[in-house]
C-alpha atoms as a PDB file:
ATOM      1  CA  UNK A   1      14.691 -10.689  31.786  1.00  0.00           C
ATOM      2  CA  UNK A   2      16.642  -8.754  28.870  1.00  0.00           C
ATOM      3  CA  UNK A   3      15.466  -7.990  25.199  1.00  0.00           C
ATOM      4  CA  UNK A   4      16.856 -10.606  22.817  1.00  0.00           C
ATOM      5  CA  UNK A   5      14.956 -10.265  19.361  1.00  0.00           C
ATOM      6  CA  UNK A   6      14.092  -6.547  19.758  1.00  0.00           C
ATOM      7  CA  UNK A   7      14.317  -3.104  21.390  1.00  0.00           C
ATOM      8  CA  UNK A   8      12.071  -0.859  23.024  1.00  0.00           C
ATOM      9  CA  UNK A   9      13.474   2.124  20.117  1.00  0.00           C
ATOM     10  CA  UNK A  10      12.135  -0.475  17.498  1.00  0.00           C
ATOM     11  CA  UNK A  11       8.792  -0.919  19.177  1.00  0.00           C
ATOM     12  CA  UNK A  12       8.608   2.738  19.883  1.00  0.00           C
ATOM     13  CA  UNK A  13       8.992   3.383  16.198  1.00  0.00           C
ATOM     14  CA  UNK A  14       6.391   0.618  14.941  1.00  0.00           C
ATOM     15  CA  UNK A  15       4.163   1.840  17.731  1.00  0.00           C
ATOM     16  CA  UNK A  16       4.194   5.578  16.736  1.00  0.00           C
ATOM     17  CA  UNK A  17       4.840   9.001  17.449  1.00  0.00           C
ATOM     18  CA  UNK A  18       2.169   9.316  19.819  1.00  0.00           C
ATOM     19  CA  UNK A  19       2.894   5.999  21.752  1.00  0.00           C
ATOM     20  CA  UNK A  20       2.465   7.075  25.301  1.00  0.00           C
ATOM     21  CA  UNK A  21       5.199   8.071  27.512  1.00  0.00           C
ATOM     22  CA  UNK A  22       3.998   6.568  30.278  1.00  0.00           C
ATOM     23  CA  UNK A  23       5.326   3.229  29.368  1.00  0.00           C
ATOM     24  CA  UNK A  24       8.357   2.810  31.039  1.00  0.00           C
ATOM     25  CA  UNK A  25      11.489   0.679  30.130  1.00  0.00           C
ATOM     26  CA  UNK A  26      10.806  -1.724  32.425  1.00  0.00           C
ATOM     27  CA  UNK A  27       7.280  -2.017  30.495  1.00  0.00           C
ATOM     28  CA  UNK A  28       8.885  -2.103  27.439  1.00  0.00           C
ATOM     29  CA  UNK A  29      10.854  -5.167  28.227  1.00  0.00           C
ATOM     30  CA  UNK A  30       7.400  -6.838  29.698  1.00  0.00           C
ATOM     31  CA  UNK A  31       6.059  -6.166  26.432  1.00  0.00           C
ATOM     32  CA  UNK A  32       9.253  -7.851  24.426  1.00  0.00           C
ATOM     33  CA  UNK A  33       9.539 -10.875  26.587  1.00  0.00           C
ATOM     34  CA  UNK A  34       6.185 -11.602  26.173  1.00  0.00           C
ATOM     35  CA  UNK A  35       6.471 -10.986  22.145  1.00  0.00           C
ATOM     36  CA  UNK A  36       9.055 -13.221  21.959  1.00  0.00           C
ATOM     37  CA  UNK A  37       7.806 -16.026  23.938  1.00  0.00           C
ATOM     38  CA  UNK A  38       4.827 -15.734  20.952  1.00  0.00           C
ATOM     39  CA  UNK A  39       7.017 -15.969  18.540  1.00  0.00           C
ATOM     40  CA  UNK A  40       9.080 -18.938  20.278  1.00  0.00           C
ATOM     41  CA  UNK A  41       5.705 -20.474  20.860  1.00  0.00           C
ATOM     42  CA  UNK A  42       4.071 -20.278  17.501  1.00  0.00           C
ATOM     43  CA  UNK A  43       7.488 -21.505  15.515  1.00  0.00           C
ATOM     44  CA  UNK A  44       8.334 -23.895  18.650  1.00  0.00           C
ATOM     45  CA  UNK A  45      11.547 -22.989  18.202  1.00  0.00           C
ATOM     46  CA  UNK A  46      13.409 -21.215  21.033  1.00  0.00           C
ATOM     47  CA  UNK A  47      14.903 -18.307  19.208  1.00  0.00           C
ATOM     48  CA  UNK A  48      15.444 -16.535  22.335  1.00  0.00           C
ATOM     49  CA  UNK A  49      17.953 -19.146  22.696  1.00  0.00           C
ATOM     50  CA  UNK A  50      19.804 -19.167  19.670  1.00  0.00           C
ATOM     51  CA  UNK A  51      19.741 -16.136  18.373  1.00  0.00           C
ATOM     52  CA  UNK A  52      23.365 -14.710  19.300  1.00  0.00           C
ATOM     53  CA  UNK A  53      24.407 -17.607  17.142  1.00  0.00           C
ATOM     54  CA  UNK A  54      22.215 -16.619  13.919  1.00  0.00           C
ATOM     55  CA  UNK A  55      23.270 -14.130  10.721  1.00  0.00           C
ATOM     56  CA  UNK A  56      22.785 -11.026  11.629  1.00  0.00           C
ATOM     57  CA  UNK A  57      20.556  -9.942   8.552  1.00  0.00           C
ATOM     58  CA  UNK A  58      18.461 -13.432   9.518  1.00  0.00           C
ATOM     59  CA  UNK A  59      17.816 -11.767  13.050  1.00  0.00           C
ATOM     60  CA  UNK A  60      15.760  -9.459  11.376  1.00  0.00           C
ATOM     61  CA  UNK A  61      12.635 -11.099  10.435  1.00  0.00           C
ATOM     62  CA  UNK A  62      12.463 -11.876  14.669  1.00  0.00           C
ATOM     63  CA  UNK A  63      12.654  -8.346  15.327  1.00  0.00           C
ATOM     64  CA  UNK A  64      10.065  -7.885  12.882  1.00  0.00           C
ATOM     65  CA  UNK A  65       7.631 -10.133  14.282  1.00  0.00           C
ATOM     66  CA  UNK A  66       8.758  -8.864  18.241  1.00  0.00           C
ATOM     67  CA  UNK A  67       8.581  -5.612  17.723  1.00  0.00           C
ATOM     68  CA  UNK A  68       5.139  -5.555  15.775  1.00  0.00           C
ATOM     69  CA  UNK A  69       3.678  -7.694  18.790  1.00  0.00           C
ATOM     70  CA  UNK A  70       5.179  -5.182  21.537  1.00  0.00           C
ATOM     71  CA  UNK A  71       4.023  -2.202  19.255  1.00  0.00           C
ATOM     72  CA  UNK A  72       0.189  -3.461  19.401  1.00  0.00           C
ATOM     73  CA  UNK A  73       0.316  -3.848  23.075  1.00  0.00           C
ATOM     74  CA  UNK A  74       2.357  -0.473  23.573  1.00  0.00           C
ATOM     75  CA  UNK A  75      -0.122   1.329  21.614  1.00  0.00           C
ATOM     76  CA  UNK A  76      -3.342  -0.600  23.273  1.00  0.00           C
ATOM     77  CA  UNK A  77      -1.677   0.500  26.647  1.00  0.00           C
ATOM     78  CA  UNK A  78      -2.741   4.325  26.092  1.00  0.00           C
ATOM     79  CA  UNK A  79      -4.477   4.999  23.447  1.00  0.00           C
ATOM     80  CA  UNK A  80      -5.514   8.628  24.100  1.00  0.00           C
ATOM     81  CA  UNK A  81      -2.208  10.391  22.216  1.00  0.00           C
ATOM     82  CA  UNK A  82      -3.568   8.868  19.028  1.00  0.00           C
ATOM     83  CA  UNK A  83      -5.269  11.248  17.066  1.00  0.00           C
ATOM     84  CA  UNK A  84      -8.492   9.316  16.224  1.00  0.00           C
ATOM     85  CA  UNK A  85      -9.416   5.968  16.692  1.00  0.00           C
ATOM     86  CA  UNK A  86      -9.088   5.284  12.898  1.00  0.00           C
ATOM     87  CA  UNK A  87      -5.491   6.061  13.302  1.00  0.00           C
ATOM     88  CA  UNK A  88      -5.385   3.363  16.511  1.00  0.00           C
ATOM     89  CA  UNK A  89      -7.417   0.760  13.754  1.00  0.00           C
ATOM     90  CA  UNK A  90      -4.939   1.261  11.108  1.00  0.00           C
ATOM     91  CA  UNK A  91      -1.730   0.824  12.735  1.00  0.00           C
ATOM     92  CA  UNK A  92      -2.974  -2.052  14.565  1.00  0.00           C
ATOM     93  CA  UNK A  93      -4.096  -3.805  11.789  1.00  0.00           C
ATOM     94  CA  UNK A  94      -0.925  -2.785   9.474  1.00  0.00           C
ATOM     95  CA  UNK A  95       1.043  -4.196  12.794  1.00  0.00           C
ATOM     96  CA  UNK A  96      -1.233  -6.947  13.194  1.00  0.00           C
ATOM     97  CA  UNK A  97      -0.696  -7.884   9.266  1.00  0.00           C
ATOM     98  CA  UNK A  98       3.025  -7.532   9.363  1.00  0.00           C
ATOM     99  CA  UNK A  99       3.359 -10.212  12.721  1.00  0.00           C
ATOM    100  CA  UNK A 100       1.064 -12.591  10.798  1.00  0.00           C
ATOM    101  CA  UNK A 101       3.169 -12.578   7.378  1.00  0.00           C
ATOM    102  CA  UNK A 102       6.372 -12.401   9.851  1.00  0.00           C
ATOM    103  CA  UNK A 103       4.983 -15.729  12.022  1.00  0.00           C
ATOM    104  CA  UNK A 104       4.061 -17.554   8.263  1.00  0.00           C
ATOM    105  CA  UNK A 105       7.470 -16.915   7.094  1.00  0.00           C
ATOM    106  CA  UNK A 106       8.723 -18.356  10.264  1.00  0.00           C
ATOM    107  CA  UNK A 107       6.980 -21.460  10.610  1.00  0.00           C
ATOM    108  CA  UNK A 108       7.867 -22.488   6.969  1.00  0.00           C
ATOM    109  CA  UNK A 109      10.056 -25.420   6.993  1.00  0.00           C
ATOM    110  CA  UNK A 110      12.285 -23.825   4.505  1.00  0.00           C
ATOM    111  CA  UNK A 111      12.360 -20.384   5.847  1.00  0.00           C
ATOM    112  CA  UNK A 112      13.327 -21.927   9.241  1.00  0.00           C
ATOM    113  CA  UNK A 113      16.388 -24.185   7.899  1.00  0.00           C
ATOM    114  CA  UNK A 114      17.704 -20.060   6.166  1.00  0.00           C
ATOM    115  CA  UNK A 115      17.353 -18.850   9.334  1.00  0.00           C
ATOM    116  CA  UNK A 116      19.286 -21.355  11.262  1.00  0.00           C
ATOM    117  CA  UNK A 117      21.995 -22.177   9.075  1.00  0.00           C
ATOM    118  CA  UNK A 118      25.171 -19.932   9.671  1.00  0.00           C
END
């Protein structure tokens, strides 16, 4: 499968400079597929779908909510670059936060007519 909503660069940069670099790109698109199957799934809209045909500054509350899901597992895959386990615990919960506000937004009847309209 490709990446649709998001990039491996924008999951490497949510996940951190000391993500490991033993994920490879292949990984990385494992890791966005399954993010945005999530996000597909909580909404129940398809996104993947439609999202060549959406605004391009709309796109970004998807990538948002992708690439915070990809980051969590990216960073769960290795954590031993981190620093300290309180580092881990922080940016997984400010990643964890950020998916959850992203996925309200999203599922908001309102929100979702912005996003889809043209």
């Amino acid at each position: 499968m490709v990446e649709t909503m998001a990039d491996s660069g924008a999951v490497k940069l949510k996940a951190g400079a000391n993500v490991s670099t033993a994920l490879t790109s292949a990984q990385y698109t494992q890791l966005i597929n399954q993010a945005e199957s999530y996000v597909n799934l909580l909404t129940r809209i398809n996104y993947t779908d439609t999202y060549s045909g959406l605004n391009d500054d709309k796109k970004k509350i998807l990538e948002e909510a992708v690439s915070c899901h990809a980051a969590t597992a990216a960073i769960n895959y290795d954590m031993s670059g981190y620093t300290s386990r309180q580092e881990v615990l922080n940016m997984l919960n400010l990643l964890w936060a950020r998916l959850v506000e992203a996925i309200k937004l999203l599922k908001g009847k309102d929100q979702q007519a912005f996003v889809s309209e043209a």
